[in-house]
N, C-alpha and C. Protein backbone atom coordinates (compact mmCIF):
# COMPACT_ATOMS: atom_id res chain seq x y z
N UNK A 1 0.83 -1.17 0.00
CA UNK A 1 0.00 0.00 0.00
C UNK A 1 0.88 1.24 0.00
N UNK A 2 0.77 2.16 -0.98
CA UNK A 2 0.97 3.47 -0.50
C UNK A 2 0.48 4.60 -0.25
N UNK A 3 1.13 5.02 0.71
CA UNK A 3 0.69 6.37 1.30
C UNK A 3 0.96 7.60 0.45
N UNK A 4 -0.49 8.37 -0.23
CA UNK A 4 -0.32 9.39 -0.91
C UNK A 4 -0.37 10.74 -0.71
N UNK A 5 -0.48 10.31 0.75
CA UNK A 5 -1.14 11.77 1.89
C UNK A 5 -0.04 13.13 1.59
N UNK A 6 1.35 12.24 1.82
CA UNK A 6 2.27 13.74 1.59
C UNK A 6 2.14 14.30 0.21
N UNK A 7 2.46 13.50 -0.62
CA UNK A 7 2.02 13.87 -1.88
C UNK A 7 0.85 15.14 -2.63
N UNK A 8 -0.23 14.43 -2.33
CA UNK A 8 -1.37 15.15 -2.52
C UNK A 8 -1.27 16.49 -1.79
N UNK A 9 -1.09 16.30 -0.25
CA UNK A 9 -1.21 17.80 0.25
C UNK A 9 0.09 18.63 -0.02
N UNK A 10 1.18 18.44 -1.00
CA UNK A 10 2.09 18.89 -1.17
C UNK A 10 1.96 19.60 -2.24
N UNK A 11 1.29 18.73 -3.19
CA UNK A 11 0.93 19.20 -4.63
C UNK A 11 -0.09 20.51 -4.61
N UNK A 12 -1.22 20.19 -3.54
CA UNK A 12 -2.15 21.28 -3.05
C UNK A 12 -1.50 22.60 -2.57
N UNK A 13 -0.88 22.46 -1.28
CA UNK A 13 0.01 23.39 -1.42
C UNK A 13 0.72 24.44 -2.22
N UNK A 14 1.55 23.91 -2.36
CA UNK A 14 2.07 24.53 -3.97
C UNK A 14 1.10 25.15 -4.62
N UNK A 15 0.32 24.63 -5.13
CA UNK A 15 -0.35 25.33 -6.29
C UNK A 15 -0.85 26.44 -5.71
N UNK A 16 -1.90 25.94 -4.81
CA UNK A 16 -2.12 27.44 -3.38
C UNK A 16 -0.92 28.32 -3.23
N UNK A 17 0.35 28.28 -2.97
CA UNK A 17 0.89 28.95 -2.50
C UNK A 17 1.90 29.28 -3.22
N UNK A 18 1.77 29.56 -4.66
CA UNK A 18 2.60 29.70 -5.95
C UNK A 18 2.62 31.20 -5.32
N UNK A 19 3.27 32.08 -5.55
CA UNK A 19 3.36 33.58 -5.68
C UNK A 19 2.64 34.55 -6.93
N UNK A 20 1.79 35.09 -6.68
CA UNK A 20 1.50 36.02 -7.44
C UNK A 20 0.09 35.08 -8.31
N UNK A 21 -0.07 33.34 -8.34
CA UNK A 21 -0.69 32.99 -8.84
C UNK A 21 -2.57 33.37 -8.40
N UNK A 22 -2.62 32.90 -6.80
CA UNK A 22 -4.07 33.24 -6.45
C UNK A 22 -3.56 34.49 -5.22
N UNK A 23 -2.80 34.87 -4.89
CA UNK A 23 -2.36 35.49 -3.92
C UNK A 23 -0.52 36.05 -3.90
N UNK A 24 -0.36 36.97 -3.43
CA UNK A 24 0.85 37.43 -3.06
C UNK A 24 0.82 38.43 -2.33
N UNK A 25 1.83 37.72 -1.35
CA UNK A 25 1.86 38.27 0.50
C UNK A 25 3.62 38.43 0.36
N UNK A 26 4.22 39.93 0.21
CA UNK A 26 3.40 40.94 0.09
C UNK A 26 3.62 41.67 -1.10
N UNK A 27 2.54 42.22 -1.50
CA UNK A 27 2.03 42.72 -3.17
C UNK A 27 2.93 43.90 -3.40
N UNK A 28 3.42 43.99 -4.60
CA UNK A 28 4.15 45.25 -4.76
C UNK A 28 3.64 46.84 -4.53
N UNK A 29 2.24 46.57 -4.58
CA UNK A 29 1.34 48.02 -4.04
C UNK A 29 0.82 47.75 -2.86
N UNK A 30 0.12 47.04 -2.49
CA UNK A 30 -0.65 46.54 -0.95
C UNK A 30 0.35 45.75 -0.41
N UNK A 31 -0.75 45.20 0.73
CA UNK A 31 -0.01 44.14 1.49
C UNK A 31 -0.29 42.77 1.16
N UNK A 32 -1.49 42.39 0.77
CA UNK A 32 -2.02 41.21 -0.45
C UNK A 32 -2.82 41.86 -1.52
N UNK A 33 -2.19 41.22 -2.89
CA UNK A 33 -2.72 41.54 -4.17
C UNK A 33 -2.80 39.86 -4.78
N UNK A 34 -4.43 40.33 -5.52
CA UNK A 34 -4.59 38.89 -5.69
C UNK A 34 -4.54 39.06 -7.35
N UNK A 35 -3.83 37.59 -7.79
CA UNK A 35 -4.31 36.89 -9.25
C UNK A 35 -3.43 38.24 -10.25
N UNK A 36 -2.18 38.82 -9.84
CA UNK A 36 -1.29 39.85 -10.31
C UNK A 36 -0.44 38.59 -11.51
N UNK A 37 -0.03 37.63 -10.78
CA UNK A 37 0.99 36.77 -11.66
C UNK A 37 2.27 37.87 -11.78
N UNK A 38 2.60 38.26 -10.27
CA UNK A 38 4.00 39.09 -10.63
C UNK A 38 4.70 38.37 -9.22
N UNK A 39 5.97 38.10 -8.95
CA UNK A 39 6.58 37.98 -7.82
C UNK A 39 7.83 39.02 -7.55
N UNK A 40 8.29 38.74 -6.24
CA UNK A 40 9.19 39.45 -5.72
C UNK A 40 10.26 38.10 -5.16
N UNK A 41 11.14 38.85 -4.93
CA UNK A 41 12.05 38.07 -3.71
C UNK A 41 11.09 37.70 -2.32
N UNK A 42 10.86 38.88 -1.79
CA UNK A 42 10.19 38.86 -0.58
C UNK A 42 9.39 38.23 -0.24
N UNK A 43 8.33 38.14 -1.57
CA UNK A 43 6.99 37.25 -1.44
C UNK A 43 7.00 35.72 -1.91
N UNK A 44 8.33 35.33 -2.32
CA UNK A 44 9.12 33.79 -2.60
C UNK A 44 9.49 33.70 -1.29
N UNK A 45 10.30 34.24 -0.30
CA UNK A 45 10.52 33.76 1.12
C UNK A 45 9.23 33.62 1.98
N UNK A 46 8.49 34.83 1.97
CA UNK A 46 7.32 34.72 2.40
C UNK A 46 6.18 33.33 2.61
N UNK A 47 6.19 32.88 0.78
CA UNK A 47 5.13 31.85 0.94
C UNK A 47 6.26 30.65 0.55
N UNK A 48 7.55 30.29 0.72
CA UNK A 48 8.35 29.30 1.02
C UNK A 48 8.07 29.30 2.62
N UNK A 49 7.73 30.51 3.14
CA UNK A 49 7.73 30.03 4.85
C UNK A 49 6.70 29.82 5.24
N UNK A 50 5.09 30.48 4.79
CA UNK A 50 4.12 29.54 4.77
C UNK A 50 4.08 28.03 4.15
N UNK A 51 4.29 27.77 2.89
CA UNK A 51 4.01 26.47 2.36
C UNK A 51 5.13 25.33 3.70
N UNK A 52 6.41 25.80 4.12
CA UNK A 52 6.99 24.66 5.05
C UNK A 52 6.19 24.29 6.37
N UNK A 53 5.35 25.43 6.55
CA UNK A 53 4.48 25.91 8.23
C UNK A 53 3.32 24.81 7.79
N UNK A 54 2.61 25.25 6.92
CA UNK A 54 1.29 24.12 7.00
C UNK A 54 1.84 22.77 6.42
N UNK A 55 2.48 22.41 5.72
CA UNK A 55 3.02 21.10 5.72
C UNK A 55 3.36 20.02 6.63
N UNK A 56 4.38 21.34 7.49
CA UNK A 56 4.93 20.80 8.70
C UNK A 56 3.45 20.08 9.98
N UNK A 57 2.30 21.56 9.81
CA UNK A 57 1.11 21.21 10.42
C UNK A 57 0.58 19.98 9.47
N UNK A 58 0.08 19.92 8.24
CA UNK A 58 -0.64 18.68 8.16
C UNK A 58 -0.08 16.77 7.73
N UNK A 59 1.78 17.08 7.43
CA UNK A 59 1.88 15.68 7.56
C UNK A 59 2.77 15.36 9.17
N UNK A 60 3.23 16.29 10.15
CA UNK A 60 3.66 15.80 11.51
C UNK A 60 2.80 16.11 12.35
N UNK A 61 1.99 17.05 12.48
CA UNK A 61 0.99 17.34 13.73
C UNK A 61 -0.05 16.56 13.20
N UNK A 62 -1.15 16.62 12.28
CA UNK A 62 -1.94 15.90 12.14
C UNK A 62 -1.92 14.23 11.63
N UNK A 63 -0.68 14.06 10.41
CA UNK A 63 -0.87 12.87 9.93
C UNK A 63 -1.81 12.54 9.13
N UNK A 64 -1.80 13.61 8.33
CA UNK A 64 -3.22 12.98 6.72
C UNK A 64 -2.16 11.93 6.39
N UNK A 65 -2.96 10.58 6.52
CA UNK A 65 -2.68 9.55 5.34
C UNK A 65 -3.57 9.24 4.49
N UNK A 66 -3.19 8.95 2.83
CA UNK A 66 -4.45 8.15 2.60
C UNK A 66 -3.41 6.75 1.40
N UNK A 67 -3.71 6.21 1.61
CA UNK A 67 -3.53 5.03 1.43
C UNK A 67 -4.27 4.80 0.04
N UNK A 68 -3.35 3.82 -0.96
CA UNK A 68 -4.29 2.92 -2.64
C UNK A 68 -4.01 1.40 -1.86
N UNK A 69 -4.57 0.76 -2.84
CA UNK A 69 -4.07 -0.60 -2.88
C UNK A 69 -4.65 -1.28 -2.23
């Protein structure tokens, strides 16, 4: 059996937390500007340090598994 749990919520992630794709924290005019498709340096460290934070929360604190096979 494998476990696809990290996987999936990794892939989710990411896509969520692309820069500039649905969000960017922080926007070159505001503080969030959404669906711009522009990045910065700042806002690549930014959501590199969110995307490690909820990861870290949903495959060691919680433990999503889900299992094929």
């Amino acid at each position: 059996m494998a476990d696809w749990g990290p996987v999936v919520i990794a892939v989710v992630l990411f896509v969520l937390l692309t820069p500039g794709l649905l969000c960017q924290i922080p926007g070159s005019g505001r503080a969030v500007e959404f669906g711009n498709l522009r990045t910065s340096g700042l806002s690549i460290f930014i959501h590199t340090i969110l995307f490690f934070g909820f990861i870290t929360i949903f495959l060691i604190a919680i433990g999503v598994h889900i299992y094929t096979g």
